[in-house]
Protein backbone atom coordinates (compact mmCIF):
# COMPACT_ATOMS: atom_id res chain seq x y z
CA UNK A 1 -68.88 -167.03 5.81
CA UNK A 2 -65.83 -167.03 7.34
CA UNK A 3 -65.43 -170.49 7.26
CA UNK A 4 -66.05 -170.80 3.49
CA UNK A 5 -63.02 -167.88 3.19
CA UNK A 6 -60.54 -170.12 5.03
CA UNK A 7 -61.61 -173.32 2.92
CA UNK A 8 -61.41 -170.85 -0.40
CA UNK A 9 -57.86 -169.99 0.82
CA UNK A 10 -56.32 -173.29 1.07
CA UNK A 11 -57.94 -174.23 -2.23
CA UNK A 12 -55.94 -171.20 -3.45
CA UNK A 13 -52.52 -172.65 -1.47
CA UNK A 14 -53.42 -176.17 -3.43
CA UNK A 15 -53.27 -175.10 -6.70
CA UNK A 16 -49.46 -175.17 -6.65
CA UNK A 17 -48.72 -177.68 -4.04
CA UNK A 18 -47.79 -180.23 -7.53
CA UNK A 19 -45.81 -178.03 -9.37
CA UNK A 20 -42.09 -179.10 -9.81
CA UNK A 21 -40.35 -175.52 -10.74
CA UNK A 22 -37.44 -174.74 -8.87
CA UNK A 23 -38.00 -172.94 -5.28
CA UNK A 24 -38.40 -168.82 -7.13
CA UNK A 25 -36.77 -165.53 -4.88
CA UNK A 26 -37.22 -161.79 -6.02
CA UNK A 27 -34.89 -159.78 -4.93
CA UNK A 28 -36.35 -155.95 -3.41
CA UNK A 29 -33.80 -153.39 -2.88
CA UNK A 30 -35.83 -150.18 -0.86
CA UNK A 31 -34.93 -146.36 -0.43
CA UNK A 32 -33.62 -145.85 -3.39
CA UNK A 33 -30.95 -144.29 -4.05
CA UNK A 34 -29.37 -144.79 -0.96
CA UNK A 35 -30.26 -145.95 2.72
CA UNK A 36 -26.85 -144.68 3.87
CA UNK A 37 -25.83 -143.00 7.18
CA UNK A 38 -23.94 -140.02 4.59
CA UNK A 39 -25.91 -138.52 1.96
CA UNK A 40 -22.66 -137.95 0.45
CA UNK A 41 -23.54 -138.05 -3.22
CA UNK A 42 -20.10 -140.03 -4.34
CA UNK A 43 -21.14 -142.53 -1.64
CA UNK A 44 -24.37 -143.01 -2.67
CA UNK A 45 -23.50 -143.86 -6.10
CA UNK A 46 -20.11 -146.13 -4.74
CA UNK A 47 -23.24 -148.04 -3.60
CA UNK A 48 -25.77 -148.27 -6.70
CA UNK A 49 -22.36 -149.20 -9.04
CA UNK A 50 -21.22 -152.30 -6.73
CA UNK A 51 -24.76 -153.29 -6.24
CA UNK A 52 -25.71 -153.34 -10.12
CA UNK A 53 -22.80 -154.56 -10.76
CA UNK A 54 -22.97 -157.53 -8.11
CA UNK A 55 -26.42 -158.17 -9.70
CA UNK A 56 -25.23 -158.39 -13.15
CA UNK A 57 -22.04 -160.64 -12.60
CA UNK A 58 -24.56 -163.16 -10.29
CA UNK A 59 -27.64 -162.54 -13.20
CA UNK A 60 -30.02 -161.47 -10.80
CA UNK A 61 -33.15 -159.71 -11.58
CA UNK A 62 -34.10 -156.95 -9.05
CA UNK A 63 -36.60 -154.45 -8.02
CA UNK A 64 -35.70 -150.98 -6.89
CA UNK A 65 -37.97 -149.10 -4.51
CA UNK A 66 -37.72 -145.21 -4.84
CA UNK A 67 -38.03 -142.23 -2.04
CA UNK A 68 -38.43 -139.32 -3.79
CA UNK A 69 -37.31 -136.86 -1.32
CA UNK A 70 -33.75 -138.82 -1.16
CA UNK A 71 -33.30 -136.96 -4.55
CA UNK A 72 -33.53 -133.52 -3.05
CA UNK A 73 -30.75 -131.07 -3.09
CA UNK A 74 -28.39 -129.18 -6.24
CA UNK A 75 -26.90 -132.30 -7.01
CA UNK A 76 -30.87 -133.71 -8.22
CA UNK A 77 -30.08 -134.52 -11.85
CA UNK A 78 -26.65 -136.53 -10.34
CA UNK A 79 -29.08 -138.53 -8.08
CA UNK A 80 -31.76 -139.39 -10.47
CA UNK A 81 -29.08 -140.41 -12.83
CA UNK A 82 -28.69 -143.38 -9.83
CA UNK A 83 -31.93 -144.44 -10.79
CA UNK A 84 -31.50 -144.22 -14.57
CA UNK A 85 -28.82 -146.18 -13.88
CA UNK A 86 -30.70 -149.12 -12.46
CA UNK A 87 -33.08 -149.47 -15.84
CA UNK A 88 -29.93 -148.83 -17.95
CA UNK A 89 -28.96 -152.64 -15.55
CA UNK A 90 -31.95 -153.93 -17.13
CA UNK A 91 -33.68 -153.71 -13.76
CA UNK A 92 -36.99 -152.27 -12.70
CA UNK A 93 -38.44 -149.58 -10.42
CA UNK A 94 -40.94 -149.23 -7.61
CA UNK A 95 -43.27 -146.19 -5.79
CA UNK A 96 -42.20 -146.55 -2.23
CA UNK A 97 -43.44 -142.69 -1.50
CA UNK A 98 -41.96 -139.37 -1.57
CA UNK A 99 -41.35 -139.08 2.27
CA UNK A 100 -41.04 -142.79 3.36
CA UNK A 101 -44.85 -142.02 5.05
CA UNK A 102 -46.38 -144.48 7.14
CA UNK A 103 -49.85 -145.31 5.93
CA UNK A 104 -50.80 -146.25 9.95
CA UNK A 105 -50.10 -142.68 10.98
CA UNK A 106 -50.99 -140.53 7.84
CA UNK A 107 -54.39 -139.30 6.49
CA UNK A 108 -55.12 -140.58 3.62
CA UNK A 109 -55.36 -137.83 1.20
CA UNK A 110 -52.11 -137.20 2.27
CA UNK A 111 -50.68 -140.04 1.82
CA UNK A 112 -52.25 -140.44 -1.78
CA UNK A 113 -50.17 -137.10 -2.39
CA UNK A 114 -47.10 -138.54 -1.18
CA UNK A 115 -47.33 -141.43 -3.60
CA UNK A 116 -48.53 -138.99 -6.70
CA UNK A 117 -45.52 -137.18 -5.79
CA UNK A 118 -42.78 -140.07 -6.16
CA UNK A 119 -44.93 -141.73 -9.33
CA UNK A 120 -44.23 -138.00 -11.09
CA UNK A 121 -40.55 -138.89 -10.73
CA UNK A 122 -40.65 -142.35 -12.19
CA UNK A 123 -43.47 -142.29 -14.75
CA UNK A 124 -41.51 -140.31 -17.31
CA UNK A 125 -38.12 -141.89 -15.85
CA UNK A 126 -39.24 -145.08 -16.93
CA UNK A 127 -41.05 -144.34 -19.79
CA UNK A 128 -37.84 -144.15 -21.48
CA UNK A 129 -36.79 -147.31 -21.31
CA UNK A 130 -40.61 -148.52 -21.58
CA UNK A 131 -41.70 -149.67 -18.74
CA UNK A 132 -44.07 -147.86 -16.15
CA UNK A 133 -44.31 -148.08 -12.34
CA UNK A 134 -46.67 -151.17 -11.45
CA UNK A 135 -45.52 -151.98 -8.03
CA UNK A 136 -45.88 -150.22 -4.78
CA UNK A 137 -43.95 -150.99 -1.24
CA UNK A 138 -45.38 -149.52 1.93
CA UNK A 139 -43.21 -148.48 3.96
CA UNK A 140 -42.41 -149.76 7.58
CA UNK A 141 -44.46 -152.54 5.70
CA UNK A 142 -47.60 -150.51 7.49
CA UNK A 143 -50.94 -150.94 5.07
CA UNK A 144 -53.79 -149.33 7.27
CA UNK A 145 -54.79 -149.32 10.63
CA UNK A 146 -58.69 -149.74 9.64
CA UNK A 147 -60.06 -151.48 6.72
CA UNK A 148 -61.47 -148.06 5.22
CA UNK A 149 -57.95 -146.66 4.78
CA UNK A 150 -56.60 -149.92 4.06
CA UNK A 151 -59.20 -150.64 1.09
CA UNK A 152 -59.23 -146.97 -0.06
CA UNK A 153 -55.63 -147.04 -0.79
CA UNK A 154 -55.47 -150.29 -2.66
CA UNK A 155 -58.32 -148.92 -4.57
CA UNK A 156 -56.43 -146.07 -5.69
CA UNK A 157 -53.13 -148.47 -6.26
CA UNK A 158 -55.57 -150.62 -8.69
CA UNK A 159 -57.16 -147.42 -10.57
CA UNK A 160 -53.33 -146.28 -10.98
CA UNK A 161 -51.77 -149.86 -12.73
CA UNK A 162 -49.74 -150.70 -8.95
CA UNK A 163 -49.92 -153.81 -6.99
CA UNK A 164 -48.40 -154.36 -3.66
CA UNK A 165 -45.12 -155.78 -3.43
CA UNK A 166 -45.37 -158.04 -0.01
CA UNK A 167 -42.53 -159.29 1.85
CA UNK A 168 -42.14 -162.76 2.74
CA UNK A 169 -38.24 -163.23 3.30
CA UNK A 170 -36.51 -160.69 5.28
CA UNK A 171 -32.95 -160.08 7.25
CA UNK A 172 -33.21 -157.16 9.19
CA UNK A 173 -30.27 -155.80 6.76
CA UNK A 174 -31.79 -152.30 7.75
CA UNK A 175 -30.14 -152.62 11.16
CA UNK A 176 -27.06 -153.28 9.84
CA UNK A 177 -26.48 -150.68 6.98
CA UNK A 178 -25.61 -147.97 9.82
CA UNK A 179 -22.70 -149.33 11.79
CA UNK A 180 -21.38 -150.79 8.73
CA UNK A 181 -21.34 -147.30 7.37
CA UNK A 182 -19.73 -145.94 10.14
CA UNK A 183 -17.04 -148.69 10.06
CA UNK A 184 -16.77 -147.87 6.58
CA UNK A 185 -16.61 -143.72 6.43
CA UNK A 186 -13.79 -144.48 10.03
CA UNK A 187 -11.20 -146.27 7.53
CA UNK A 188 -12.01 -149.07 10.24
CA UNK A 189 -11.61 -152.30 8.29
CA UNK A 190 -11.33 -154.77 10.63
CA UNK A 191 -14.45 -153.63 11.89
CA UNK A 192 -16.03 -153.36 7.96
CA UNK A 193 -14.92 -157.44 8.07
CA UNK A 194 -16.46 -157.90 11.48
CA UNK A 195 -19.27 -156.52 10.19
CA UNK A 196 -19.83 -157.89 7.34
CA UNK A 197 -19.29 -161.43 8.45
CA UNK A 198 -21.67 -161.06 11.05
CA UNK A 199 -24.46 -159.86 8.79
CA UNK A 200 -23.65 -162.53 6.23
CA UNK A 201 -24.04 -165.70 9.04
CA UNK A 202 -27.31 -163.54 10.28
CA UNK A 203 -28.85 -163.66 6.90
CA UNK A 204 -28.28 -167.56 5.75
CA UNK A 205 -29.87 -168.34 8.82
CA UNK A 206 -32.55 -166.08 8.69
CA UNK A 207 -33.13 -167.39 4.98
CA UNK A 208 -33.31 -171.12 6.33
CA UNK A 209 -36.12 -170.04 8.99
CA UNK A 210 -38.13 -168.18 6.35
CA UNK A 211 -37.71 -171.05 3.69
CA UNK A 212 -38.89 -173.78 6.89
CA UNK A 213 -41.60 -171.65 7.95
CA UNK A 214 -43.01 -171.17 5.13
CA UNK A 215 -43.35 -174.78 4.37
CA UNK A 216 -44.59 -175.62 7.73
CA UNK A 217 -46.95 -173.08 6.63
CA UNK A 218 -48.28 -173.94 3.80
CA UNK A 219 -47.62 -177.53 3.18
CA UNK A 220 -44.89 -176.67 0.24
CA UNK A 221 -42.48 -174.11 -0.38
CA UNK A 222 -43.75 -170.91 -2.18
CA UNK A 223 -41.97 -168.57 -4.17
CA UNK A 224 -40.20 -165.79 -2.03
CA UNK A 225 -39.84 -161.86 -2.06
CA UNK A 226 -37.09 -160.88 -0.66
CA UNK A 227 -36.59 -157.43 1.33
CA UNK A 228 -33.44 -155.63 1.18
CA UNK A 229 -32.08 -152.20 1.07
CA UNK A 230 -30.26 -150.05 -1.08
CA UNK A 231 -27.06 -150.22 1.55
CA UNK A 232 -23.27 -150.68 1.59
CA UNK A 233 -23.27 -153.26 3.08
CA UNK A 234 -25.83 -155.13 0.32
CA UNK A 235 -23.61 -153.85 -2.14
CA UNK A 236 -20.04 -155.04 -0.59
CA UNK A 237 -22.18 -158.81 0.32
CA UNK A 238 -24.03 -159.34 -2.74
CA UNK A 239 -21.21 -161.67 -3.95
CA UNK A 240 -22.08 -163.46 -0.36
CA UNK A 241 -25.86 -163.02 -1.02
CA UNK A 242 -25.71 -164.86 -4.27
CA UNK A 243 -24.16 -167.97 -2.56
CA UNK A 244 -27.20 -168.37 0.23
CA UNK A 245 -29.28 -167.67 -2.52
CA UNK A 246 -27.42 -170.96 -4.55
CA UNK A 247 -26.84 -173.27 -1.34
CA UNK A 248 -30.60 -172.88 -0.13
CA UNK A 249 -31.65 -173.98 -3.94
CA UNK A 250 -33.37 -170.37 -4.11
CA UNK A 251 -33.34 -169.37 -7.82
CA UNK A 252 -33.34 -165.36 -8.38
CA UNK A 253 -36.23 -164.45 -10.76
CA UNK A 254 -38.63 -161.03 -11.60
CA UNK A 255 -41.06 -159.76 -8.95
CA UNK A 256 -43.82 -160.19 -11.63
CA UNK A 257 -43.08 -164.00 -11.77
CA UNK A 258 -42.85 -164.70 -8.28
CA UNK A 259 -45.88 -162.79 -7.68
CA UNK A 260 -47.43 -165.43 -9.96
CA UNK A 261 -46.92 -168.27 -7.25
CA UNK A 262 -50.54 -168.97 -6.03
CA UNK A 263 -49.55 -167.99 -2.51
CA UNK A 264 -49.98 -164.41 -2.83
CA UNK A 265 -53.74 -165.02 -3.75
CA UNK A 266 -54.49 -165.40 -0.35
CA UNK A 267 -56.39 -162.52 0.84
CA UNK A 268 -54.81 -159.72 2.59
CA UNK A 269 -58.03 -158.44 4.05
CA UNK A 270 -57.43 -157.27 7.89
CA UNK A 271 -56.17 -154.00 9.08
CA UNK A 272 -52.66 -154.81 10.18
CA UNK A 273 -51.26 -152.74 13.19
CA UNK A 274 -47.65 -153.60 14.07
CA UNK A 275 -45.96 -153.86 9.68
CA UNK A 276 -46.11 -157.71 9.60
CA UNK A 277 -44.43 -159.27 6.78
CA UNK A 278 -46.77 -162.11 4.63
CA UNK A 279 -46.22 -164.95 6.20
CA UNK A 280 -47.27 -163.29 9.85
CA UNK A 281 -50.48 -162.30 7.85
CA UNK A 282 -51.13 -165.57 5.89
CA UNK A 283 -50.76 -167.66 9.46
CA UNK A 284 -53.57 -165.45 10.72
CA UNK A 285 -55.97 -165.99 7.97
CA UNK A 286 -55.52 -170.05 8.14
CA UNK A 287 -55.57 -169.94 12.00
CA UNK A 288 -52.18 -170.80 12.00
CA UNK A 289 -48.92 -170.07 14.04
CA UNK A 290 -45.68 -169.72 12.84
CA UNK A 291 -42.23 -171.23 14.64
CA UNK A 292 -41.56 -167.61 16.06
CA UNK A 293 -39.41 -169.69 18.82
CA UNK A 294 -37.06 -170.63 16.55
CA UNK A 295 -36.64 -167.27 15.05
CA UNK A 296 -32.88 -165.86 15.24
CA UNK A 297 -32.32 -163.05 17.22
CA UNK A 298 -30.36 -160.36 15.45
CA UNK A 299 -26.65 -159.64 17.02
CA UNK A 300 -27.31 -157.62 19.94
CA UNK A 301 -23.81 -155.46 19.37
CA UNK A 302 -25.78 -154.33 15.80
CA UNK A 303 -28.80 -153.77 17.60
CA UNK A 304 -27.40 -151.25 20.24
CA UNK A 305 -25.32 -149.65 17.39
CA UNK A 306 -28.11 -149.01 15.03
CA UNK A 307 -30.37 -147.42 18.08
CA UNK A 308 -27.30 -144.84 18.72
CA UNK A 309 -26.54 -144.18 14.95
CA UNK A 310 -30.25 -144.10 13.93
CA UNK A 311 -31.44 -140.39 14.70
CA UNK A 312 -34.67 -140.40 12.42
CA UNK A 313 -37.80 -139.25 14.80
């Protein structure tokens, strides 16, 4: 049986192997409306304005993943109005749970809550620009520690219209959004350029590795999704972003259509322990390794930086 699954899988990665579309990238923005190290409010929305309007000037579809909680506080109506303002862009909007739970270390009937709670917010948020939540990112990229939570979940995505949004291009721009803030809110702009620069170089060659790897992979290269943050530092780049995007032939397009690249087929059907992104998961259903060797380390000055800013238990 398990044989015939592997040789079902790469019949799945075949059925594109001839197409001749240009090389597709979706762009994912998480923790919506900010992932800031201030949850100033005029901050927060200094961020959403250069980001939309980054992604507007380049043309550059994007999906939004929303925290609920992040909207807590008086100023509530101020912060959803962040959102709003992303489908007034012409952009979309994912569930990515009230709390930011972990689905590896939270029952699930709890964790069903949690992502009730943040659909409540978008459903009628969206519904007035007519559209409806259909995607769902886990956070910490975490989908089950046993098959029985990880199957009773997507059961409950599937009765409620969601699919999962995977990850299959990533920069660790998490671990940069910190020390850039604090660079930022310290009037410190040398250090802002420093920064900046050094998150920029990170990211085209983390792009490169993710692009070769998933060749070597599969034998051609698939469409990407793309996982970023709703940062600063996203925001003040995207002009920078664009241009890897352009000079690795990477052309920016909907979740939905990437998600129509017969890649993502391939079954996601182990318990995964440690929040592995797709390709880490697709190399262990084809018995496969990936050039992990190769892989660039991320600037050890913005690793030590985020682990002293980053106070979250």
């Amino acid at each position: 049986m398990r044989c015939a699954a592997v040789l079902a899988t790469l019949a799945i990665i075949g059925l594109g192997a001839g197409r001749a579309r240009a090389e597709d990238v979706a762009l994912t923005f998480d923790d919506l409306p900010q992932l800031a190290l201030t949850g100033d409010l005029d901050y927060a929305r200094a961020i959403n304005d250069r980001l939309l309007a980054g992604l507007r000037r380049h043309r550059l579809p994007a999906t939004g993943f929303v925290v609920g909680s992040k909207l807590e506080g008086p100023d509530r109506a101020a912060r959803a109005a962040l959102l709003e303002a992303w489908l007034k862009a012409g952009q979309t909007l994912g569930n990515h749970t009230y709390d930011h739970a972990s689905l590896n270390r939270t029952p699930l009937a709890d964790y069903i809550a949690d992502v009730q709670k943040d659909d409540d917010i978008l459903r009628p948020l969206m519904a007035v620009y007519r559209q409806k939540p259909s995607w769902f990112r886990h956070p910490y990229l975490e989908t089950g520690e046993t098959m029985e939570v990880k199957q009773g979940f997507e059961a409950w995505l599937g009765a409620h219209g969601y699919r999962v949004a995977p990850v299959t291009l990533e920069n660790a721009d998490w671990m940069f959004a910190y020390p850039y803030d604090e660079a930022v809110q310290k009037g410190d702009a040398a250090e802002v350029r420093r920064i900046r620069q050094e998150y920029i170089d990170y990211t085209a060659k983390c792009v490169v590795w993710y692009r070769e790897a998933a060749l070597e992979l599969l034998g051609r290269r698939p469409a990407l999704v793309f996982l970023l943050h709703d940062s600063r530092i996203n925001a003040d780049s995207i002009d920078d972003l664009a241009d890897i995007l352009r000079r690795n032939g990477l052309n920016a397009v909907s979740l939905d259509r990437a998600m129509s690249d017969p890649a993502y087929a391939i079954p996601d059907d182990r318990p995964n322990f440690g929040g592995d992104e797709w390709l880490s998961r697709w190399a262990e259903q084809l018995h496969k390794s990936l050039p992990w060797s190769s892989f660039p380390p991320a600037p050890a000055d913005i690793v030590e930086a985020e682990k002293r800013l980053d106070t979250d238990p």
